[in-house]
N, C-alpha and C. Protein backbone atom coordinates (compact mmCIF):
# COMPACT_ATOMS: atom_id res chain seq x y z
N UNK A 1 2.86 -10.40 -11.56
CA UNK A 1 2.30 -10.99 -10.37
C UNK A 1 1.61 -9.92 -9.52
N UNK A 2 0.75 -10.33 -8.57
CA UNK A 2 0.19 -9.53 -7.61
C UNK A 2 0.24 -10.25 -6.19
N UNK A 3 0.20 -9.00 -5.53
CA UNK A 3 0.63 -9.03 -4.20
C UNK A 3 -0.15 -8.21 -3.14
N UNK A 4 -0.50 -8.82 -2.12
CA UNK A 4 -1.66 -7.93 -1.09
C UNK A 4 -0.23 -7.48 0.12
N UNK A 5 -0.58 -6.16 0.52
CA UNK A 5 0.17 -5.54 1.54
C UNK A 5 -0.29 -5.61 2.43
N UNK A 6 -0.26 -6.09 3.71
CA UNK A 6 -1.36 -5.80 4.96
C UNK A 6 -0.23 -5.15 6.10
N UNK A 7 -0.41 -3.37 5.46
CA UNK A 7 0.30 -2.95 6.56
C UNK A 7 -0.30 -2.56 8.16
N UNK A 8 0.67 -2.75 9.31
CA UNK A 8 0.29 -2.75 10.38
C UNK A 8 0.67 -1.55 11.26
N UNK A 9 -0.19 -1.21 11.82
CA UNK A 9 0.28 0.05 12.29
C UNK A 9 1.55 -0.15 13.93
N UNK A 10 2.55 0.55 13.83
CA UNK A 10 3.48 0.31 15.07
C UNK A 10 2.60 1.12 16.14
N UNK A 11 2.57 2.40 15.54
CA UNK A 11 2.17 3.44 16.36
C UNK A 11 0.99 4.20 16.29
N UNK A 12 0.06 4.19 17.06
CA UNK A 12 -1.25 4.94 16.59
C UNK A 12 -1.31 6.13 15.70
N UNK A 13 -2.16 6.12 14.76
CA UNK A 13 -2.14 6.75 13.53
C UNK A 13 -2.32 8.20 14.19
N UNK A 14 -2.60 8.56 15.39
CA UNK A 14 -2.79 10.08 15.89
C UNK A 14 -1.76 10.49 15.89
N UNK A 15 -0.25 9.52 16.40
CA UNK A 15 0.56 10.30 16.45
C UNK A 15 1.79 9.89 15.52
N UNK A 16 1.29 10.05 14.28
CA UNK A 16 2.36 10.03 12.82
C UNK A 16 2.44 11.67 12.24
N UNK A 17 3.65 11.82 12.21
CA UNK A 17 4.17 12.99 11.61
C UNK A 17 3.18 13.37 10.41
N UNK A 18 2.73 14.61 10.97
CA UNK A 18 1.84 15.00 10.05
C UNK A 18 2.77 15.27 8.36
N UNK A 19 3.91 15.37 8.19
CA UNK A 19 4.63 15.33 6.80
C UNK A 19 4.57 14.27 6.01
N UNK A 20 5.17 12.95 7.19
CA UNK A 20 5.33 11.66 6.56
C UNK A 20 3.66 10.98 6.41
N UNK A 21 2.66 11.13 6.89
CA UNK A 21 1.50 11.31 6.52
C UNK A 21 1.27 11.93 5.02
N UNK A 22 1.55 13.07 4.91
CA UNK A 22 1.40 13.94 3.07
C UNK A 22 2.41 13.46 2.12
N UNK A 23 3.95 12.83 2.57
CA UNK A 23 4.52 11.72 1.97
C UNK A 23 3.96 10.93 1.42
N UNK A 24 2.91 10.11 2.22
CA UNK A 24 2.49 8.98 2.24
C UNK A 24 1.59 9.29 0.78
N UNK A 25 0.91 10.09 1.38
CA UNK A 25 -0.07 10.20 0.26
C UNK A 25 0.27 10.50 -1.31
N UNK A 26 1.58 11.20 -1.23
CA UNK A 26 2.06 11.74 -2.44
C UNK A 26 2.50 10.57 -2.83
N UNK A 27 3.28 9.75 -2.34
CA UNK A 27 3.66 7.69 -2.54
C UNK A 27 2.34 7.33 -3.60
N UNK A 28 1.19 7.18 -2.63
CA UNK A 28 0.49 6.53 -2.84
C UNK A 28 -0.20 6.74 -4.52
N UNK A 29 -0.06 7.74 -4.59
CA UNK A 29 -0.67 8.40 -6.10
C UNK A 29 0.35 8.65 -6.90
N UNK A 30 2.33 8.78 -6.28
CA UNK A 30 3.06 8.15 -7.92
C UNK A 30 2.96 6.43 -8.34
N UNK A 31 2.44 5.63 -7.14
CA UNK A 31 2.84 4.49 -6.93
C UNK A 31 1.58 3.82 -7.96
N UNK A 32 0.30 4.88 -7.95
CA UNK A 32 -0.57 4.49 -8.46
C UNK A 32 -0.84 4.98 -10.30
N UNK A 33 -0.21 5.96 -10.13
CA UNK A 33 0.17 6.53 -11.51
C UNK A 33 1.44 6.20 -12.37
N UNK A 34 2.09 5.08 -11.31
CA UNK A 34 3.11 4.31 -12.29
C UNK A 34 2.55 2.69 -12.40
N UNK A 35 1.20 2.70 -11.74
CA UNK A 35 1.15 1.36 -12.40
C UNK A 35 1.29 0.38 -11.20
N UNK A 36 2.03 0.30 -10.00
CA UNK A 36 2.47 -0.57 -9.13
C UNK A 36 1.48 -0.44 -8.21
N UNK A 37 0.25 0.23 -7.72
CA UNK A 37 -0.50 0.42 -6.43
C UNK A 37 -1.69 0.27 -7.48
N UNK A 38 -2.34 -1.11 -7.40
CA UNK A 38 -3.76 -1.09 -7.88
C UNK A 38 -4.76 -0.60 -7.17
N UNK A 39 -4.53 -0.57 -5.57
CA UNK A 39 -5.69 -0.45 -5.05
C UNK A 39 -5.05 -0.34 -3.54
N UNK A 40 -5.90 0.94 -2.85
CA UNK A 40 -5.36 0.64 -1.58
C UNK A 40 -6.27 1.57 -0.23
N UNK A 41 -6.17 1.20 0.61
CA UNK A 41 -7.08 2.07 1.67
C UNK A 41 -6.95 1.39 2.75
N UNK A 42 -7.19 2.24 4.23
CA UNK A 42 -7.02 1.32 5.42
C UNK A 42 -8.65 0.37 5.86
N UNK A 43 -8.21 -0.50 6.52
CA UNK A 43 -9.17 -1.11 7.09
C UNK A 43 -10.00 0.23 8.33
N UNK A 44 -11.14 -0.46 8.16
CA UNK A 44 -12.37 0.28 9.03
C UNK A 44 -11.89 0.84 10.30
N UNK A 45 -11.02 -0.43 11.08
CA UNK A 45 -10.45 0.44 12.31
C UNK A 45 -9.51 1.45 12.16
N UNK A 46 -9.07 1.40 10.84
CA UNK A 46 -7.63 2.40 10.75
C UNK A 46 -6.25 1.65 11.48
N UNK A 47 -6.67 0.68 12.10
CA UNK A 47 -5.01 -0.19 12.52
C UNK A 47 -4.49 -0.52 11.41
N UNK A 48 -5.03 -0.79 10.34
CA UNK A 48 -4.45 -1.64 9.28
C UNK A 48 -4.96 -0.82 8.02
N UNK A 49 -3.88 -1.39 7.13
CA UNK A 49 -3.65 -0.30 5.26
C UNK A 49 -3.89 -1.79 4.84
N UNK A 50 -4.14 -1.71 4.01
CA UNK A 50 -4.04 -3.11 2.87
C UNK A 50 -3.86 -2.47 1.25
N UNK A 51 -2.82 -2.78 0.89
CA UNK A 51 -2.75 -2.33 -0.58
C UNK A 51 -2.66 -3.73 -1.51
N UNK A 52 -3.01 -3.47 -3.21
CA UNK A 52 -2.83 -4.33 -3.74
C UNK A 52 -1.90 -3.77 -4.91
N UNK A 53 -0.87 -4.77 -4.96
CA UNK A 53 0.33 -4.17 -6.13
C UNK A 53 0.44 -5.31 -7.41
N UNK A 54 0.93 -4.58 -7.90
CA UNK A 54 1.39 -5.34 -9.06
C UNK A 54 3.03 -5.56 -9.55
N UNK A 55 3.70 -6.29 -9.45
CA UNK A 55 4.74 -6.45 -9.39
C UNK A 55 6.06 -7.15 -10.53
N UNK A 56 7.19 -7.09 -10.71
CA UNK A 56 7.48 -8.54 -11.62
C UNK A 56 7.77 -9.51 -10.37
N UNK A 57 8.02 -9.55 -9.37
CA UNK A 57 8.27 -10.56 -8.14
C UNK A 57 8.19 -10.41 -7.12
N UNK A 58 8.99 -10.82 -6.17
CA UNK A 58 8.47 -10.22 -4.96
C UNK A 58 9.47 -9.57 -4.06
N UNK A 59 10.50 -9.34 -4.57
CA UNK A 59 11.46 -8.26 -4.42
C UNK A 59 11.50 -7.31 -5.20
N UNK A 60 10.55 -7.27 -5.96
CA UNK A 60 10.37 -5.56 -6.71
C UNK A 60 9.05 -4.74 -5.81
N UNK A 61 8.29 -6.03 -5.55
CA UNK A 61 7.11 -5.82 -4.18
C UNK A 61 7.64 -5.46 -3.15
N UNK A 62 8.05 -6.07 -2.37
CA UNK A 62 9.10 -5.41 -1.36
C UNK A 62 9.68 -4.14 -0.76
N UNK A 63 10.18 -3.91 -2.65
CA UNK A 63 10.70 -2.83 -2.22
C UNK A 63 9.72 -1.33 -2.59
N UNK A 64 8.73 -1.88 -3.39
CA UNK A 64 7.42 -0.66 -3.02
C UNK A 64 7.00 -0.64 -1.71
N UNK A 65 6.88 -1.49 -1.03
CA UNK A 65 6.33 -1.27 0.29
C UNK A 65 7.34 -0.67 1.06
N UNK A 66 8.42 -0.99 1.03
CA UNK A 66 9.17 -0.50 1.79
C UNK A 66 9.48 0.89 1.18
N UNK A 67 9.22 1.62 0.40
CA UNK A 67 9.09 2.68 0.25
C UNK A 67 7.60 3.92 0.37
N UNK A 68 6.86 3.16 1.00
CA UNK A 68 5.77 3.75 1.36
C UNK A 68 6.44 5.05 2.88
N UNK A 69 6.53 6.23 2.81
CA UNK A 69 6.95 7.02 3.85
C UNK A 69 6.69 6.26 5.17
N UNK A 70 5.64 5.85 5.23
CA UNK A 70 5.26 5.56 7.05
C UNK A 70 5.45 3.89 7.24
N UNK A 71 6.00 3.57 6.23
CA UNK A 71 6.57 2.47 6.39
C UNK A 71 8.26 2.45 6.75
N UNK A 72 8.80 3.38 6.16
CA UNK A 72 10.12 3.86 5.83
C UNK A 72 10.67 4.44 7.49
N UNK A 73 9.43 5.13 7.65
CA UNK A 73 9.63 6.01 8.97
C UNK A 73 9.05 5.28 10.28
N UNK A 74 8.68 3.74 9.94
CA UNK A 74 9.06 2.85 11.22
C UNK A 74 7.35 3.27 11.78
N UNK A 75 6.56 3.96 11.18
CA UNK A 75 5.58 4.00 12.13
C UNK A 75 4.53 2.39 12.07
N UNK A 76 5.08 2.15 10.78
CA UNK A 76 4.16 0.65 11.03
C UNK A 76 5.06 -0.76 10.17
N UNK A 77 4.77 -1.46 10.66
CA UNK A 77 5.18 -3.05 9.18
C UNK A 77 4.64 -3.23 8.48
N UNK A 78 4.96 -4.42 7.92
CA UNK A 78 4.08 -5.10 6.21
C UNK A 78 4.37 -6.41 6.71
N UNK A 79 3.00 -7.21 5.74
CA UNK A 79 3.04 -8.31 5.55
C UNK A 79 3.12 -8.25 3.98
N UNK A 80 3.77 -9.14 3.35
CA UNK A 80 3.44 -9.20 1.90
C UNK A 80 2.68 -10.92 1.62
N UNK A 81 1.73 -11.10 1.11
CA UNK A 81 1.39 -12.17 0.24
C UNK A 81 1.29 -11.95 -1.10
N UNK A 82 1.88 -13.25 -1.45
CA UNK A 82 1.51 -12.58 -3.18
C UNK A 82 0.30 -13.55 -4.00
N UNK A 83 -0.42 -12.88 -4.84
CA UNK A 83 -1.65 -13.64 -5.09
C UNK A 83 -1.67 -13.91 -6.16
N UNK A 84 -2.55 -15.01 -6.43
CA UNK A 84 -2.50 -15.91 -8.05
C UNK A 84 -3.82 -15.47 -8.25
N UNK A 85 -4.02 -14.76 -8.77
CA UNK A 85 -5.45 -14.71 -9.32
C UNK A 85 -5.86 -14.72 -10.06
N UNK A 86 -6.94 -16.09 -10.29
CA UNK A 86 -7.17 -17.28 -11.22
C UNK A 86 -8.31 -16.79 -11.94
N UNK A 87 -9.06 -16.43 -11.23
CA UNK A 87 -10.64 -15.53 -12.21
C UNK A 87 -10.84 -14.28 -11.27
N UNK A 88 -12.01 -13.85 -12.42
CA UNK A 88 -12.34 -12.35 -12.28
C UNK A 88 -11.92 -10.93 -12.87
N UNK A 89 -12.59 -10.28 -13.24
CA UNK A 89 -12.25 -8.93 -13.97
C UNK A 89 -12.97 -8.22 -13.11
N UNK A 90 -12.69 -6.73 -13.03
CA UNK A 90 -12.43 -5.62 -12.68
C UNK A 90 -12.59 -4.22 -13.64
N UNK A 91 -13.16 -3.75 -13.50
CA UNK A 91 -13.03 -2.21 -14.28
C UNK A 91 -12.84 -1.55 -12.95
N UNK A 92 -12.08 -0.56 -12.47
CA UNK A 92 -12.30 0.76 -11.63
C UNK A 92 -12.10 2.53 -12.65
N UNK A 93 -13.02 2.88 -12.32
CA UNK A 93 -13.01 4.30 -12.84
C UNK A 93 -13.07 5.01 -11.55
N UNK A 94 -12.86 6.16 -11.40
CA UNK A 94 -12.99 7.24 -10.75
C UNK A 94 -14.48 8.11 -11.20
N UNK A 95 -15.26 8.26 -10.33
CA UNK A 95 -16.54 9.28 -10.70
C UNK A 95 -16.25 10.52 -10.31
N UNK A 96 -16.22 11.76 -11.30
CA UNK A 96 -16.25 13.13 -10.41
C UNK A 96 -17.47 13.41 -10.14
């Protein structure tokens, strides 16, 4: 199954621990190199993350999000929806 994250920020992103920030990021790229973080980046204002996961339910979802550092460390929430998605393909590559 898949699942959209729409995390929310508690606390303005200026003042998040610059560690749990490099946490975050280190999350974000085992999360994505095991397969569970298809896709993820904040919205334009930076109030909001939106990730897309892949999951077996939605307590295995859950608990990826809730292991995101700056989620963990209270600086923001989650919404979880989980999505049926009925058509469409996708390739993403990386360009160097």
């Amino acid at each position: 199954m898949f699942y959209i994250v729409l995390r929310q920020n508690l606390t303005p992103r200026d003042q998040w621990r610059k560690d749990v920030l490099a946490e975050h990021v280190s999350w974000a790229q085992r999360s994505a190199d095991a397969g569970d973080l298809l896709l993820s980046g904040p919205a334009e204002n930076k109030k909001m993350g939106i990730y897309l996961l892949r999951a077996v339910d939605a307590g295995a979802a859950h608990a990826i999000a809730k292991s995101d550092p700056i989620i963990a460390d209270g600086c923001c929430t989650y919404e979880l929806l989980e999505w049926d998605i009925q058509r469409g393909a996708a390739s993403l590559a990386s360009s160097s």
